[in-house]
PDB file of N, CA and C in Angstrom:
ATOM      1  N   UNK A   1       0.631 -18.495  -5.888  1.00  0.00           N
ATOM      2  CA  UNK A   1       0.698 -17.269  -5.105  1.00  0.00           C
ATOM      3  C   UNK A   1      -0.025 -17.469  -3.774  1.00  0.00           C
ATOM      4  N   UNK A   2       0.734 -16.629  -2.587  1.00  0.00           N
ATOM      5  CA  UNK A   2      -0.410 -17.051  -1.780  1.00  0.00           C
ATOM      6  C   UNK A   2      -1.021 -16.200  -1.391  1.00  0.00           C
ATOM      7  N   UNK A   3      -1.396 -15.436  -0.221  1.00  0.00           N
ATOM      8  CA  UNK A   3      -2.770 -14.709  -0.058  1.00  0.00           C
ATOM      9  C   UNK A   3      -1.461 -12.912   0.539  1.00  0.00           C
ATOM     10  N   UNK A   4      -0.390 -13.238   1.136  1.00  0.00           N
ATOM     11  CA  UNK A   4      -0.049 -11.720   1.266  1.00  0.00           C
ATOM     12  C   UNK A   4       0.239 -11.598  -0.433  1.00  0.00           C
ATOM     13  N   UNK A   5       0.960 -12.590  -1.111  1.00  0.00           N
ATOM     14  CA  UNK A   5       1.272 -11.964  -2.336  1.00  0.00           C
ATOM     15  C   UNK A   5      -0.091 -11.326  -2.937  1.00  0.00           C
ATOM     16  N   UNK A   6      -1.013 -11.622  -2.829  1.00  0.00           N
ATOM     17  CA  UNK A   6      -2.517 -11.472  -3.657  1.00  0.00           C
ATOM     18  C   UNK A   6      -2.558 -10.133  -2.828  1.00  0.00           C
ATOM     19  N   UNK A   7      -2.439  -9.930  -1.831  1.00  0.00           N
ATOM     20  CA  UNK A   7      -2.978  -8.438  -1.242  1.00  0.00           C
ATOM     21  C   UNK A   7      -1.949  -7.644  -1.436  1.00  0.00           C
ATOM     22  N   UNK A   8      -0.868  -7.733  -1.572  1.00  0.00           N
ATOM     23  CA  UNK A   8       0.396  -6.875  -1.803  1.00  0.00           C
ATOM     24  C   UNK A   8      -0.084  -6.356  -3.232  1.00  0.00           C
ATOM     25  N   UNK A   9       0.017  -7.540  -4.546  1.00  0.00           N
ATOM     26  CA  UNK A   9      -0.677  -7.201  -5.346  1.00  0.00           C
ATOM     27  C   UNK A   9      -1.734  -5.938  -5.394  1.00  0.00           C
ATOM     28  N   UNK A  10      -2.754  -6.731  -4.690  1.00  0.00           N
ATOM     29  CA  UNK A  10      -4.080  -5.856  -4.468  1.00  0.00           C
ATOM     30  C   UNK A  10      -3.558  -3.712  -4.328  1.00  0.00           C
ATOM     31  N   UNK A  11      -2.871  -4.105  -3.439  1.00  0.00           N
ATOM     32  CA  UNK A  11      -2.499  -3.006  -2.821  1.00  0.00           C
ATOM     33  C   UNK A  11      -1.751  -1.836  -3.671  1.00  0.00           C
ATOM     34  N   UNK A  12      -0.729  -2.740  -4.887  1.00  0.00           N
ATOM     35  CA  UNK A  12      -0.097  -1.830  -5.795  1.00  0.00           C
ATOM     36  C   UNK A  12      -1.008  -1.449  -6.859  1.00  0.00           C
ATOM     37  N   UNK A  13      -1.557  -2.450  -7.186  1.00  0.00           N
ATOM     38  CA  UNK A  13      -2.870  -2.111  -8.478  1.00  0.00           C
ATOM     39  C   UNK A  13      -3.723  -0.591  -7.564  1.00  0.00           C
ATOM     40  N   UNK A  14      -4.041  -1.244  -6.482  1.00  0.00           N
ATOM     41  CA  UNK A  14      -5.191   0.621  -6.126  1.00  0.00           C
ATOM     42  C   UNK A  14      -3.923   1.485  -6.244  1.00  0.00           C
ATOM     43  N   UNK A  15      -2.969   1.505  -5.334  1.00  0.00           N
ATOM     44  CA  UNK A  15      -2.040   2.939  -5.630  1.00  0.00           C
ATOM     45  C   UNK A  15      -1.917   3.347  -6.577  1.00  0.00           C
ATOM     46  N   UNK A  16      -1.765   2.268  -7.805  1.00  0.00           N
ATOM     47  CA  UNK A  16      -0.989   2.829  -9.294  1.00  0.00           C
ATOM     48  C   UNK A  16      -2.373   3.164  -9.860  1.00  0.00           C
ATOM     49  N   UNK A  17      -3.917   2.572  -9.415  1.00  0.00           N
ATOM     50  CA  UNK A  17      -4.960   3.587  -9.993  1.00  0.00           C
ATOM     51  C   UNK A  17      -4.976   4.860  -9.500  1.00  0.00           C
ATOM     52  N   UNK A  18      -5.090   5.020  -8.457  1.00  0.00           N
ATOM     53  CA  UNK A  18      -4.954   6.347  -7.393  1.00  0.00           C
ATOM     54  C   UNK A  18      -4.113   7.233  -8.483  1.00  0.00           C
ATOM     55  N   UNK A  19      -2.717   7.148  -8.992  1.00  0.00           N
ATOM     56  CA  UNK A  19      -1.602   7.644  -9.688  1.00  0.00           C
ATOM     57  C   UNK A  19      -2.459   8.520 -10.789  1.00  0.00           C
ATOM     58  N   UNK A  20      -3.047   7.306 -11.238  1.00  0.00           N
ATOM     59  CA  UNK A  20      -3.460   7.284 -12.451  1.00  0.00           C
ATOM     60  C   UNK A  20      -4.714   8.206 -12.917  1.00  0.00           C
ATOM     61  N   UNK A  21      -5.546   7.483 -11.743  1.00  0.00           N
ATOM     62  CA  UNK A  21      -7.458   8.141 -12.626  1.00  0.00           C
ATOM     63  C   UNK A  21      -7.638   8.961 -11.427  1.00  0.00           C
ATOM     64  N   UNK A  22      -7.274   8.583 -10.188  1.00  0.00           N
ATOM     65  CA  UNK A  22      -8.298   9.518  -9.196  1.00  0.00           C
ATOM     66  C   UNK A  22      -7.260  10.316  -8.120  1.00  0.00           C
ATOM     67  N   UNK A  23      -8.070  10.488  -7.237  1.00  0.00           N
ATOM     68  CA  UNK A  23      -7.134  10.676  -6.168  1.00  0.00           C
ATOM     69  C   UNK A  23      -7.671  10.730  -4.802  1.00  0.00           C
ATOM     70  N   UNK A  24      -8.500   9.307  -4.585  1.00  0.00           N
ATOM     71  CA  UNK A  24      -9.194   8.840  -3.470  1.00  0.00           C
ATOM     72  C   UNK A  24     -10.014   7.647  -4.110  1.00  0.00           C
ATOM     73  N   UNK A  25      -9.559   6.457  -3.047  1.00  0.00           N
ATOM     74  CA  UNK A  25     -10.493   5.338  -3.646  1.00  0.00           C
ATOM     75  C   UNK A  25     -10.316   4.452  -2.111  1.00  0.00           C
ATOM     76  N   UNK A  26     -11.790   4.426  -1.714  1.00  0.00           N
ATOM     77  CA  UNK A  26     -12.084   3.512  -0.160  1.00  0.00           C
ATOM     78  C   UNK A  26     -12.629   2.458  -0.449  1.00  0.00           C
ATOM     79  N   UNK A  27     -12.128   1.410  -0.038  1.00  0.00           N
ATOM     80  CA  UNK A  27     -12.354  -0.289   0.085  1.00  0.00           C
ATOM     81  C   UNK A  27     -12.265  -0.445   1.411  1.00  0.00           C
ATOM     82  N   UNK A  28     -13.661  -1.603   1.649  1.00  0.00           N
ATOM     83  CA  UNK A  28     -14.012  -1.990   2.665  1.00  0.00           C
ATOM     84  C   UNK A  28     -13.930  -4.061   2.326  1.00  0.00           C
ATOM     85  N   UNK A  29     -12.891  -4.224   3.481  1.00  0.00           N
ATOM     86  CA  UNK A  29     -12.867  -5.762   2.999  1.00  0.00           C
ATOM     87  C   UNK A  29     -13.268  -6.631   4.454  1.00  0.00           C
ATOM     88  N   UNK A  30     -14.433  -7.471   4.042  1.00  0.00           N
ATOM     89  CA  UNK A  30     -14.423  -8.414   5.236  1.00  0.00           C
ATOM     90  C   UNK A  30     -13.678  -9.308   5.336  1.00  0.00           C
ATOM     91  N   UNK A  31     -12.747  -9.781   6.569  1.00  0.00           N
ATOM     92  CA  UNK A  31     -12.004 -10.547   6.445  1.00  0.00           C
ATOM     93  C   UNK A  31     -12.140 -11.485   8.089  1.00  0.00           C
ATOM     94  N   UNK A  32     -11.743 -12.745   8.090  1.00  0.00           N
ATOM     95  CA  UNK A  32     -12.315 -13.308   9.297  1.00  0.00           C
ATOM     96  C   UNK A  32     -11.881 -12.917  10.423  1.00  0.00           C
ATOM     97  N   UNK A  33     -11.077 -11.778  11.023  1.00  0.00           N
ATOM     98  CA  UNK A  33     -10.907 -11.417  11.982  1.00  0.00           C
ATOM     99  C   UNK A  33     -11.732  -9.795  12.570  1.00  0.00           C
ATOM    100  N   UNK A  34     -12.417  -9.365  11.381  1.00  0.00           N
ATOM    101  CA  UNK A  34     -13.229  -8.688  11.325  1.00  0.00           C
ATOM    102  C   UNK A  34     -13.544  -7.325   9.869  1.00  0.00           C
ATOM    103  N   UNK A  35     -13.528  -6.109   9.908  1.00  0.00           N
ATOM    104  CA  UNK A  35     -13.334  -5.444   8.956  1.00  0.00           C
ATOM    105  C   UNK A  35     -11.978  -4.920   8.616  1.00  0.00           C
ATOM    106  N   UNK A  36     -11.564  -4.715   7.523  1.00  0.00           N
ATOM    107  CA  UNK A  36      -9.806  -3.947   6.722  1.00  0.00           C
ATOM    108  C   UNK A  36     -10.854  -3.067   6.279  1.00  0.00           C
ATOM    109  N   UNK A  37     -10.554  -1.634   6.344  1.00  0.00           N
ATOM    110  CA  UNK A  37     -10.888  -0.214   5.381  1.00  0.00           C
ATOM    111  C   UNK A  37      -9.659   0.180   5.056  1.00  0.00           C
ATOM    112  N   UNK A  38     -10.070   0.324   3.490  1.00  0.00           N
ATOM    113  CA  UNK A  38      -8.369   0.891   3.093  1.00  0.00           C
ATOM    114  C   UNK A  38      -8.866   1.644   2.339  1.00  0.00           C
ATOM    115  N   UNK A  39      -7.829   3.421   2.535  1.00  0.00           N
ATOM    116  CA  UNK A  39      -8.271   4.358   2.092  1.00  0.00           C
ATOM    117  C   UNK A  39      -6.644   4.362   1.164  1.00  0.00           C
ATOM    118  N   UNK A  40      -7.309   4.835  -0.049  1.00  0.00           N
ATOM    119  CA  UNK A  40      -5.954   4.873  -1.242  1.00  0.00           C
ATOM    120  C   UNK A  40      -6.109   6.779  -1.219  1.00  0.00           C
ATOM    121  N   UNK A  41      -4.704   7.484  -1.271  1.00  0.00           N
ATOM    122  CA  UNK A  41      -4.926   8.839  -1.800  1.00  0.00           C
ATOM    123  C   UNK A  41      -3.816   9.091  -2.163  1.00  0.00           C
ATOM    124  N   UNK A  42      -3.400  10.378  -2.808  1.00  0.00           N
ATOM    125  CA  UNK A  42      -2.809  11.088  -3.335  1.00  0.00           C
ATOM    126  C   UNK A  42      -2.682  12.289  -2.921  1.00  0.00           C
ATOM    127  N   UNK A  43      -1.972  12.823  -2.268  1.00  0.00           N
ATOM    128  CA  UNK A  43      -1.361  14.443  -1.950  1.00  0.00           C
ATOM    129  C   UNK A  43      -0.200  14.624  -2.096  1.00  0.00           C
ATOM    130  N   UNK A  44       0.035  15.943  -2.441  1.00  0.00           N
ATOM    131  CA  UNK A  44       1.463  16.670  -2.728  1.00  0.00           C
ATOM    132  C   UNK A  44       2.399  15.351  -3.392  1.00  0.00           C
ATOM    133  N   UNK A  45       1.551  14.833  -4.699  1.00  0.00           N
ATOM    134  CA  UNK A  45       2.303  14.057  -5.469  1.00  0.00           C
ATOM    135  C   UNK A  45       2.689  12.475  -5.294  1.00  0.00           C
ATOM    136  N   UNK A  46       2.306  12.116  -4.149  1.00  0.00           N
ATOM    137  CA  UNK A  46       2.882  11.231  -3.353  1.00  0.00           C
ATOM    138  C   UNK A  46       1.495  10.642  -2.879  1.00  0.00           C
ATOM    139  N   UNK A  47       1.751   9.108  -3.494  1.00  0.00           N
ATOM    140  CA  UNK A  47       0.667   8.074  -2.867  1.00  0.00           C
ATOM    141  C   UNK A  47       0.600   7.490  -1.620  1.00  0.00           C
ATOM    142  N   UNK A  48       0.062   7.256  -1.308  1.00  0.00           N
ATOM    143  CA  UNK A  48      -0.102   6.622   0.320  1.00  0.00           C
ATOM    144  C   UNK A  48      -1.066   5.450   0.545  1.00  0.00           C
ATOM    145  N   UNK A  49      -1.598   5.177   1.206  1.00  0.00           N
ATOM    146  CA  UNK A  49      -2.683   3.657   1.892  1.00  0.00           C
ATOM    147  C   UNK A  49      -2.667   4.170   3.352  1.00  0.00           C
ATOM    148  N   UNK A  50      -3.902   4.134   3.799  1.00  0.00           N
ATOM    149  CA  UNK A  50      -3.945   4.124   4.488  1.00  0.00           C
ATOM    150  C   UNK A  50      -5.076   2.976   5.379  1.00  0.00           C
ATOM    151  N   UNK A  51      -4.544   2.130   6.585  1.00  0.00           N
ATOM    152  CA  UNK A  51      -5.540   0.760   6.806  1.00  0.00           C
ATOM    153  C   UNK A  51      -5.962   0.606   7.987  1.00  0.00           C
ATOM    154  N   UNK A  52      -7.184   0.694   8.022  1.00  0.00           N
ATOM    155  CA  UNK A  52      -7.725   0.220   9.452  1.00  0.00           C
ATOM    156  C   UNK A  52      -7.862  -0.912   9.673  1.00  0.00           C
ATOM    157  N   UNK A  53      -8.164  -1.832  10.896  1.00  0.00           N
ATOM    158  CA  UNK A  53      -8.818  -2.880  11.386  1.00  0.00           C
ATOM    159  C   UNK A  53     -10.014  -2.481  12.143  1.00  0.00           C
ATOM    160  N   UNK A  54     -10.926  -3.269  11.972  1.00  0.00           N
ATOM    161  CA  UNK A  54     -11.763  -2.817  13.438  1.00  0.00           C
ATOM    162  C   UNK A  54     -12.500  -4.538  13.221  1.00  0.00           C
ATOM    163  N   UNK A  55     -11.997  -5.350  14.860  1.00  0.00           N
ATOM    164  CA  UNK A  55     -12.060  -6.508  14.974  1.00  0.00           C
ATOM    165  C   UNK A  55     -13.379  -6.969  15.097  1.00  0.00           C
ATOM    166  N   UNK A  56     -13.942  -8.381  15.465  1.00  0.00           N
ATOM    167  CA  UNK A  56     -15.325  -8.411  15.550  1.00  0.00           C
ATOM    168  C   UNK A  56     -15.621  -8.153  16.722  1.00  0.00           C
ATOM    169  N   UNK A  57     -14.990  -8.258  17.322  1.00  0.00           N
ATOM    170  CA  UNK A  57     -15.521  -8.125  18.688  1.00  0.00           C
ATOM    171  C   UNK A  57     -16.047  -6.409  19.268  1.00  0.00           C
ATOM    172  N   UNK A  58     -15.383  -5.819  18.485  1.00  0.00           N
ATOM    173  CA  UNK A  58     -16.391  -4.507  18.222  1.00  0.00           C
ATOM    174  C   UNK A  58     -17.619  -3.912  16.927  1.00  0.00           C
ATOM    175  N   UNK A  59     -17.657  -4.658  16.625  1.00  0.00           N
ATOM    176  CA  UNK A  59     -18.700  -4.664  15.229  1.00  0.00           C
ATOM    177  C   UNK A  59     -19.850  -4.825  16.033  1.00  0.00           C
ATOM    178  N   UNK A  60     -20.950  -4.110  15.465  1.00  0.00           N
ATOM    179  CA  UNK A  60     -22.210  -4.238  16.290  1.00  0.00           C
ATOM    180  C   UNK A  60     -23.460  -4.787  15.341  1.00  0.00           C
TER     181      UNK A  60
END
């Protein structure tokens, strides 16, 4: 596998928890181009992701 398959992965496992147990779950991932925040939720039935970047070159 390589690394989008592993985050695609990543990505269906939080939604289908989201489905499941909660209905909000925030991950913060360092990655070498700087920070990914990914907000998982649930409204009006319907899952979503939502993903930031914020690069290093603004990290303080």
């Amino acid at each position: 596998m390589d690394e989008l398959d592993l985050f695609f992965n990543y990505l269906v496992s939080n939604l289908d928890s989201v489905s499941r147990k909660r209905r909000f779950i925030e991950e913060t991932l360092k990655i070498t181009t700087g920070i990914l925040q990914l907000n998982f939720n649930r409204r009006l039935e319907n899952n979503y992701v939502q993903i930031m970047h914020t690069p290093k070159k603004l990290m303080v």
